[in-house]
N, C-alpha and C. Protein backbone atom coordinates (compact mmCIF):
# COMPACT_ATOMS: atom_id res chain seq x y z
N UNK A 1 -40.76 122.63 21.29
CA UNK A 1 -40.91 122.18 19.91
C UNK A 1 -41.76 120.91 19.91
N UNK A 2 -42.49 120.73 19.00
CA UNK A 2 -43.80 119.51 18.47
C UNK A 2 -43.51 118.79 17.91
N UNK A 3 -43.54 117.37 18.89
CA UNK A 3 -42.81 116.52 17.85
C UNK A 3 -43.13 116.03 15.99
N UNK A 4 -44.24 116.94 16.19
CA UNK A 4 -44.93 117.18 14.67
C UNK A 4 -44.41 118.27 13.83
N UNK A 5 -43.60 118.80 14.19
CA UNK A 5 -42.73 120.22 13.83
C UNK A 5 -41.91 119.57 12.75
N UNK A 6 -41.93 120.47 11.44
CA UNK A 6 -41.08 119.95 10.07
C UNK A 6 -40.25 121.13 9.86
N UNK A 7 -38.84 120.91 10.39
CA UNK A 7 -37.85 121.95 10.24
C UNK A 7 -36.67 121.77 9.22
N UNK A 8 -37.12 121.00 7.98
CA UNK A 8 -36.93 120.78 6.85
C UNK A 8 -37.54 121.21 5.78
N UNK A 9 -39.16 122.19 5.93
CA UNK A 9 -39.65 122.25 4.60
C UNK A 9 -39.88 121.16 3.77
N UNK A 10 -40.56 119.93 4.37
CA UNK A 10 -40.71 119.06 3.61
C UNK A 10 -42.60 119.28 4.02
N UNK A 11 -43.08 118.24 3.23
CA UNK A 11 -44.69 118.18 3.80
C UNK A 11 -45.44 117.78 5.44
N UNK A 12 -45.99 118.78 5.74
CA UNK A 12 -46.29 118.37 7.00
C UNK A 12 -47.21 116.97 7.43
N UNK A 13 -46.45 116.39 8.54
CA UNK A 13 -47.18 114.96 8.93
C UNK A 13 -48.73 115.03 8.64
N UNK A 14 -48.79 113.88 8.20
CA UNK A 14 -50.27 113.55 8.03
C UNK A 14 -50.29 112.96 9.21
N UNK A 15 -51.68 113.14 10.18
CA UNK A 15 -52.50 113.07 10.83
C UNK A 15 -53.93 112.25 10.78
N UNK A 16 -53.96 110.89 10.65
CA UNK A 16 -55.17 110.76 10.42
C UNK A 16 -56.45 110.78 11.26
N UNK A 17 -57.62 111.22 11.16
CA UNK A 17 -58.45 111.35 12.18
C UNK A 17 -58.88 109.90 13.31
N UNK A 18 -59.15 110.17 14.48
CA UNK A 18 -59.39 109.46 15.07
C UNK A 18 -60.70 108.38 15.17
N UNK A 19 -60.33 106.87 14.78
CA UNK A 19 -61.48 106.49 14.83
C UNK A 19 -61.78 105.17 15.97
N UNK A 20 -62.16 105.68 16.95
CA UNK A 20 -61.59 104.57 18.41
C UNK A 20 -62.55 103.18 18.14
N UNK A 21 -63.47 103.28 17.56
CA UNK A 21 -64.50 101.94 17.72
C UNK A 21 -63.70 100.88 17.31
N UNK A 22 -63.19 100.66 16.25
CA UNK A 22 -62.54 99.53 15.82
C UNK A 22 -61.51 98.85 16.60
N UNK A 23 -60.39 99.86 17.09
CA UNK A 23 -59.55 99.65 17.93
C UNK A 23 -60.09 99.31 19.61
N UNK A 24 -60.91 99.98 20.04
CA UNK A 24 -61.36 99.53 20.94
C UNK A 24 -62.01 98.12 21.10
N UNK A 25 -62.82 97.58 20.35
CA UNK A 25 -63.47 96.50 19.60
C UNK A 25 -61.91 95.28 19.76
N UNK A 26 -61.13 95.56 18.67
CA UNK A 26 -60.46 94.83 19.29
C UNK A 26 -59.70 94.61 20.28
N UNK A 27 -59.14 95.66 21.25
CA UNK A 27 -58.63 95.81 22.47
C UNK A 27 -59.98 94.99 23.33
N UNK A 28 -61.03 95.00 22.93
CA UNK A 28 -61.93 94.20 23.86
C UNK A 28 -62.17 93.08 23.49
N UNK A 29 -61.15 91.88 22.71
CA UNK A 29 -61.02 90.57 22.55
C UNK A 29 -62.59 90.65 20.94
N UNK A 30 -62.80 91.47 20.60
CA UNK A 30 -63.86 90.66 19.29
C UNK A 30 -62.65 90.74 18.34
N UNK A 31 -63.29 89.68 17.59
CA UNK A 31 -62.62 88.83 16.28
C UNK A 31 -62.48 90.31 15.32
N UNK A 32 -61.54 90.19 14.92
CA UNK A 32 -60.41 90.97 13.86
C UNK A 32 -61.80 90.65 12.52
N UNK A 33 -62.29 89.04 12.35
CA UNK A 33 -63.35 89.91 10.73
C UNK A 33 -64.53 90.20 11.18
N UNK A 34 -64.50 90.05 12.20
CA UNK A 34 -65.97 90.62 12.90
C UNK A 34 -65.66 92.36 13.16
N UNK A 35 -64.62 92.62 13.36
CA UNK A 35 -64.21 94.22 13.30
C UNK A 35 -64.10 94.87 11.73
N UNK A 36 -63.66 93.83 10.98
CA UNK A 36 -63.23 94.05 9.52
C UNK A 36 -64.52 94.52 8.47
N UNK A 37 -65.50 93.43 9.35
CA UNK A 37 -66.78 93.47 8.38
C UNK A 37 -67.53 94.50 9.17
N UNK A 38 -67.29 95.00 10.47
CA UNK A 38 -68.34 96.23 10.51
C UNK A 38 -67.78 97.71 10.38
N UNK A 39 -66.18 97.46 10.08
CA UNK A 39 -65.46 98.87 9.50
C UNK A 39 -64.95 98.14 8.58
N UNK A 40 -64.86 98.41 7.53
CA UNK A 40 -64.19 97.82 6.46
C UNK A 40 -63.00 98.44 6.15
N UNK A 41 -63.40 99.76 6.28
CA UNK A 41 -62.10 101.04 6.06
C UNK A 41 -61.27 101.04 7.18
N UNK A 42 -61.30 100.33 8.02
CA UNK A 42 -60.32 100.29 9.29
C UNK A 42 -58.82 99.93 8.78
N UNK A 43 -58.10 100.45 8.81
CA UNK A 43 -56.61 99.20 8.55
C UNK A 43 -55.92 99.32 9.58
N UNK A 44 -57.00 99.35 10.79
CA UNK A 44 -56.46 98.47 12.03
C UNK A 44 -56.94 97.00 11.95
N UNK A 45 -58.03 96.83 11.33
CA UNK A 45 -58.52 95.65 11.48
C UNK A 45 -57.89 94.65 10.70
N UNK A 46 -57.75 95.36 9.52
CA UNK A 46 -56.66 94.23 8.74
C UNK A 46 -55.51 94.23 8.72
N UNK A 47 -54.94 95.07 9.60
CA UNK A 47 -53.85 94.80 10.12
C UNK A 47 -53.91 93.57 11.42
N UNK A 48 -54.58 93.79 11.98
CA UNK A 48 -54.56 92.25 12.84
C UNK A 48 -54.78 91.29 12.65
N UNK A 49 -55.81 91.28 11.07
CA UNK A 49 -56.27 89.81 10.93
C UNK A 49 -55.05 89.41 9.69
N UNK A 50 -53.97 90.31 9.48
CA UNK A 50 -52.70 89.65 8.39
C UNK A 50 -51.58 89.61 9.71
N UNK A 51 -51.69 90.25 10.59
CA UNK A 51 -50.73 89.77 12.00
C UNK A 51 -51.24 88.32 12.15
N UNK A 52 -52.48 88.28 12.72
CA UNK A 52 -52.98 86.49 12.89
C UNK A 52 -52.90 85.33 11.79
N UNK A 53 -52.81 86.49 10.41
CA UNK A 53 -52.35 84.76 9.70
C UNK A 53 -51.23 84.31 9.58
N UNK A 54 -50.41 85.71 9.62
CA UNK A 54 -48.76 85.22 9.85
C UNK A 54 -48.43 84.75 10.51
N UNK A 55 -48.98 84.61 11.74
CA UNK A 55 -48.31 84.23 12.78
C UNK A 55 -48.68 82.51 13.31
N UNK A 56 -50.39 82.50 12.12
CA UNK A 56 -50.90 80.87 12.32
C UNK A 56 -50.35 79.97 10.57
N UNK A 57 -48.81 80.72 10.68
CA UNK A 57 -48.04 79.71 9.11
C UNK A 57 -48.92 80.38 7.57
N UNK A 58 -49.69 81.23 7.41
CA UNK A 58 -50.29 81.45 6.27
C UNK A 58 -50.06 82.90 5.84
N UNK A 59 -49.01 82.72 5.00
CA UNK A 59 -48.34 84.16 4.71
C UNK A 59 -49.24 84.55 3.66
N UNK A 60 -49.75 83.97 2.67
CA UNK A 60 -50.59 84.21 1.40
C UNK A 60 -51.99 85.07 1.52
N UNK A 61 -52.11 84.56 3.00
CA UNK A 61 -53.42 85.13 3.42
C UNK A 61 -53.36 86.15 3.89
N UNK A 62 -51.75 86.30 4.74
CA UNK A 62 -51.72 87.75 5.60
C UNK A 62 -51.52 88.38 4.26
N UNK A 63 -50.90 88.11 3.21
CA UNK A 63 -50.07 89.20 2.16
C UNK A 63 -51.68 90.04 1.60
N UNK A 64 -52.63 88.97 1.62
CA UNK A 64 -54.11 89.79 1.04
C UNK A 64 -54.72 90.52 1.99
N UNK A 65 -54.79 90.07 3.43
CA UNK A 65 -55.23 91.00 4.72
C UNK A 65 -54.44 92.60 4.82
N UNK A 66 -53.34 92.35 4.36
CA UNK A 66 -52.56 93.03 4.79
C UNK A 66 -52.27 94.49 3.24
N UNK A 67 -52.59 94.23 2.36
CA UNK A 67 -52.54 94.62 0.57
C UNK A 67 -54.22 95.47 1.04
N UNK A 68 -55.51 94.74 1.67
CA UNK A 68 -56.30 95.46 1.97
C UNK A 68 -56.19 96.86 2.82
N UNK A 69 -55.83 96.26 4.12
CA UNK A 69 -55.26 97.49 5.16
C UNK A 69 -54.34 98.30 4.20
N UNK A 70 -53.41 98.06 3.82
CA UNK A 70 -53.04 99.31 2.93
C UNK A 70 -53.57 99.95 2.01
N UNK A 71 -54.54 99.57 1.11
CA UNK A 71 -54.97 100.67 0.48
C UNK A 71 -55.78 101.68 0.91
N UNK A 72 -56.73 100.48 1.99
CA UNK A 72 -58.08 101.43 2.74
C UNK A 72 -56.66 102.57 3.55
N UNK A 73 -56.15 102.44 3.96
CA UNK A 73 -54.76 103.56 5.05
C UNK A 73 -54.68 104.48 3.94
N UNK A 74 -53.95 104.11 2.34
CA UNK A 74 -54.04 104.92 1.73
C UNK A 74 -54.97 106.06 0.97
N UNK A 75 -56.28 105.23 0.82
CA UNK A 75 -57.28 106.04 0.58
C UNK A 75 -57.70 107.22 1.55
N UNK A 76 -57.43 107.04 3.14
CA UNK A 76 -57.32 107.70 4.51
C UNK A 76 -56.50 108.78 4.30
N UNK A 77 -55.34 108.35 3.96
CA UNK A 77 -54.33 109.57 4.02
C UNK A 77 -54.62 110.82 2.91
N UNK A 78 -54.75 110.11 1.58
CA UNK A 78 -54.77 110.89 0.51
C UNK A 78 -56.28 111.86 1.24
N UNK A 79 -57.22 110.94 1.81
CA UNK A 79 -58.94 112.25 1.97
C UNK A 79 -58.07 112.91 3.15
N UNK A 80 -57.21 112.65 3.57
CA UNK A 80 -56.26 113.85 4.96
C UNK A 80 -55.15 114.59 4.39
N UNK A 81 -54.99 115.23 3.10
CA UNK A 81 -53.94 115.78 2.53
C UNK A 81 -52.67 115.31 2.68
N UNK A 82 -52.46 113.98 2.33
CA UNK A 82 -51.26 113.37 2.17
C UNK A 82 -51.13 113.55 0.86
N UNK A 83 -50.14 114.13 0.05
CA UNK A 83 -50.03 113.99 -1.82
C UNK A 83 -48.85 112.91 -1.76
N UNK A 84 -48.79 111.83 -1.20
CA UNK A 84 -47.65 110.73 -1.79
C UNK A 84 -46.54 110.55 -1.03
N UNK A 85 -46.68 111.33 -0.14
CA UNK A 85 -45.28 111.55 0.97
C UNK A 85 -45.16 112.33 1.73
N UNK A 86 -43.90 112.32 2.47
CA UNK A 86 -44.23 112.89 3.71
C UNK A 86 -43.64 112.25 5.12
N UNK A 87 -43.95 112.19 6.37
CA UNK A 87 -44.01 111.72 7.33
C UNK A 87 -45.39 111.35 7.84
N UNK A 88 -45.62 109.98 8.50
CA UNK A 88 -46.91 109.58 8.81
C UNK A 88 -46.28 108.76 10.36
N UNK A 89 -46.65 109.56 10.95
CA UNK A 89 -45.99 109.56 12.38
C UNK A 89 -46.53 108.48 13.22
N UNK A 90 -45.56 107.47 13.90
CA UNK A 90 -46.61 106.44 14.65
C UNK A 90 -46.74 106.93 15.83
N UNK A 91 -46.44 107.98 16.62
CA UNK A 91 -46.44 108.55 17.46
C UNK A 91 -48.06 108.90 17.41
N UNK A 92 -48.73 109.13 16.15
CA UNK A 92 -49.88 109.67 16.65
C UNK A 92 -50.86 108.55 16.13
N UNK A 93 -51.93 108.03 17.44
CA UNK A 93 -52.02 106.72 17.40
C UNK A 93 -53.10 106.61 16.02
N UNK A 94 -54.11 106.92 15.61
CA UNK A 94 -54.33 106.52 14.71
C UNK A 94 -54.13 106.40 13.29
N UNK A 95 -52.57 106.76 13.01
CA UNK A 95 -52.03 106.57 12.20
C UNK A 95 -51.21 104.92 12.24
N UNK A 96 -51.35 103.94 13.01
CA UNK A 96 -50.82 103.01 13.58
C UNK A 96 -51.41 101.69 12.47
N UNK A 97 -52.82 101.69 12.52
CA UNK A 97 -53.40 100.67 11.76
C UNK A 97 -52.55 100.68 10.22
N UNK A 98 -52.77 101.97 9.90
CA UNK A 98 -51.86 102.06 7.97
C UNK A 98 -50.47 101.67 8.50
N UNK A 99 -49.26 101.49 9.14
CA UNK A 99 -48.49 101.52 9.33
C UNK A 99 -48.31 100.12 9.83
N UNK A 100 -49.06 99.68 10.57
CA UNK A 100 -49.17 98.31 10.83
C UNK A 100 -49.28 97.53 9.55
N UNK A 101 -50.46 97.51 8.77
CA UNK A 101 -50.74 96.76 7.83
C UNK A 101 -49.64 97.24 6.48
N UNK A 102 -48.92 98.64 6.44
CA UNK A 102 -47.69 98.60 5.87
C UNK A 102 -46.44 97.57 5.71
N UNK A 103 -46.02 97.30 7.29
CA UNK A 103 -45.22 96.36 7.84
C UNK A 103 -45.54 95.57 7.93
N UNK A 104 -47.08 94.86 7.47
CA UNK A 104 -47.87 93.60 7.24
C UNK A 104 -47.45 93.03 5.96
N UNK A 105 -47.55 93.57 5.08
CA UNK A 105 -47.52 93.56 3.96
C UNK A 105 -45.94 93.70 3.12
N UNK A 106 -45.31 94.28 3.84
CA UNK A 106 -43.50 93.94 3.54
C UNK A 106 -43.48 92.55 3.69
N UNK A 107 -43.52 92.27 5.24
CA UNK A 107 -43.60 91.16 5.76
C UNK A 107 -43.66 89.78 4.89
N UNK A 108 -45.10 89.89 4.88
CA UNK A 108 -45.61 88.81 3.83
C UNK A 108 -45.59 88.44 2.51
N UNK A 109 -44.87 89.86 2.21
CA UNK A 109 -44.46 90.04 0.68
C UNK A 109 -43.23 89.11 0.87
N UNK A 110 -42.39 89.65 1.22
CA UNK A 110 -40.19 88.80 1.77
C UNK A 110 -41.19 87.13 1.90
N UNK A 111 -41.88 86.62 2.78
CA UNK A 111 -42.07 85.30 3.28
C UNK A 111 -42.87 84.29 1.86
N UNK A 112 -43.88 85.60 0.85
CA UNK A 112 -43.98 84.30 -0.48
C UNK A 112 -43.04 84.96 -1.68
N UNK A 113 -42.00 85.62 -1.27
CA UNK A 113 -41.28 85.65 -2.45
C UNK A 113 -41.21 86.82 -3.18
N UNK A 114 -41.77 88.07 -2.80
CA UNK A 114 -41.83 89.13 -3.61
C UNK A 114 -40.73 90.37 -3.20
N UNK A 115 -39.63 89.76 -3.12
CA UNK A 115 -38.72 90.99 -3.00
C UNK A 115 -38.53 92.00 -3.40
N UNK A 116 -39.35 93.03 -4.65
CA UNK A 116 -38.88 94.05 -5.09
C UNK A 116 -40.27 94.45 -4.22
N UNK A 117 -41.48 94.23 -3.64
CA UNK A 117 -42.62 94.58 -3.04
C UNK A 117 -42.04 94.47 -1.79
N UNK A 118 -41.52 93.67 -1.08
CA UNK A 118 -40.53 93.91 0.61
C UNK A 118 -39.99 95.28 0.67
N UNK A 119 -38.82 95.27 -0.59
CA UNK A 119 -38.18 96.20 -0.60
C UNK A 119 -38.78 97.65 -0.28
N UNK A 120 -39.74 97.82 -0.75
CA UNK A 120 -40.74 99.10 -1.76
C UNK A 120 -40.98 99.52 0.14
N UNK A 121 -41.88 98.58 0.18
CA UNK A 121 -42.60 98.54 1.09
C UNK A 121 -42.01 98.85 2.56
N UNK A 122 -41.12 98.29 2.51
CA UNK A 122 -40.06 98.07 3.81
C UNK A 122 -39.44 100.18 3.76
N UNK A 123 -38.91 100.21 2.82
CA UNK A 123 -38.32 101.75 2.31
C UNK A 123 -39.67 102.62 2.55
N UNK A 124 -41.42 102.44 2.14
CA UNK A 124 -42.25 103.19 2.28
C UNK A 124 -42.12 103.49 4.18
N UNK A 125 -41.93 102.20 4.62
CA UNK A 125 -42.56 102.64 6.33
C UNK A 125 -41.37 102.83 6.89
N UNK A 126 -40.21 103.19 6.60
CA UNK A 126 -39.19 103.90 7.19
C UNK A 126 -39.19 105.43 6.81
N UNK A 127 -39.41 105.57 5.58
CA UNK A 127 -39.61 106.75 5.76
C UNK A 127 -40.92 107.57 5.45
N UNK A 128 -41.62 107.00 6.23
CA UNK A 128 -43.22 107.29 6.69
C UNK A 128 -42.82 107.70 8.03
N UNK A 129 -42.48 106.69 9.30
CA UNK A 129 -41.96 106.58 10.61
C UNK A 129 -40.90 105.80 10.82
N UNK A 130 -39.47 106.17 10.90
CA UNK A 130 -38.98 105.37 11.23
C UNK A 130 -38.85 104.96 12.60
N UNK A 131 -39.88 105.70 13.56
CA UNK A 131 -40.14 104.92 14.64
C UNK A 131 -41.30 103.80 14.44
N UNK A 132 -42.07 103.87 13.41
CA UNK A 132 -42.45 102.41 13.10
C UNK A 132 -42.18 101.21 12.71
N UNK A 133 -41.32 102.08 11.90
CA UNK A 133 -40.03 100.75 11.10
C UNK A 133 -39.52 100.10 12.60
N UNK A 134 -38.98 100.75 13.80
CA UNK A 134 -38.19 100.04 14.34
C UNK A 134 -38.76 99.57 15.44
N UNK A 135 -40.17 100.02 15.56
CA UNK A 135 -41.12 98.97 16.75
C UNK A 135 -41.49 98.21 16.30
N UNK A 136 -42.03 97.95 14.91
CA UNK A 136 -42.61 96.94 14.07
C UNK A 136 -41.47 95.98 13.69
N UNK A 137 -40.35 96.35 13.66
CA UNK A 137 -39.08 95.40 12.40
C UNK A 137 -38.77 94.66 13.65
């Protein structure tokens, strides 16, 4: 059995296509807006550059790094037959960047104050992956 196998009749995992440059790019030490600005649609990239502001005290900035990476993820999923739900598996790696900048964006939402957007958000990537929820949380 595949760990992509839906033995619920619910919608099958979205899959998003593979796009290694960005990720590689940054696995090879270049700057997160230097990756950002030559894929824009990456939300790997802004997922790292709202990881780096959180983590340098500037939640305001990750909450906008991170509000980007999610829509560009969402615009991804919906052109990959996602209709709104589903499972979005972190198991399959380039589904990782939307899922990252998902849990970016909870994140930074809870740290300036937007709890019903934590909430939302926090509930979207559990049950997207809840093996993301629990490598990321």
């Amino acid at each position: 059995m595949s760990i992509h196998e839906n033995l619920l009749g619910g919608p099958p995992p979205t899959l998003l296509p593979d796009d290694p440059e960005p990720r590689e790019l940054l696995a090879a030490g270049t700057a997160p807006t230097d990756v950002a600005a030559k894929y824009p649609a990456s939300s790997l990239a802004w997922a790292q550059l709202a990881d780096d502001a959180f983590e340098a005290g500037r939640p305001v900035e990750s909450y906008a790094y991170a509000r980007t990476g999610y829509h560009r993820g969402l615009d991804a999923l919906r052109r990959n037959g996602w209709k709104g739900h589903g499972p979005v598996p972190w198991e399959h790696d380039p589904n990782r960047g939307f899922l990252r900048a998902l849990h970016a964006l909870a994140r930074a939402a809870q740290a300036v104050g937007e709890q019903e957007e934590y909430e939302r958000c926090s509930t979207f990537l559990r049950e997207s992956s809840e093996t993301a929820a629990q490598t990321l949380g």
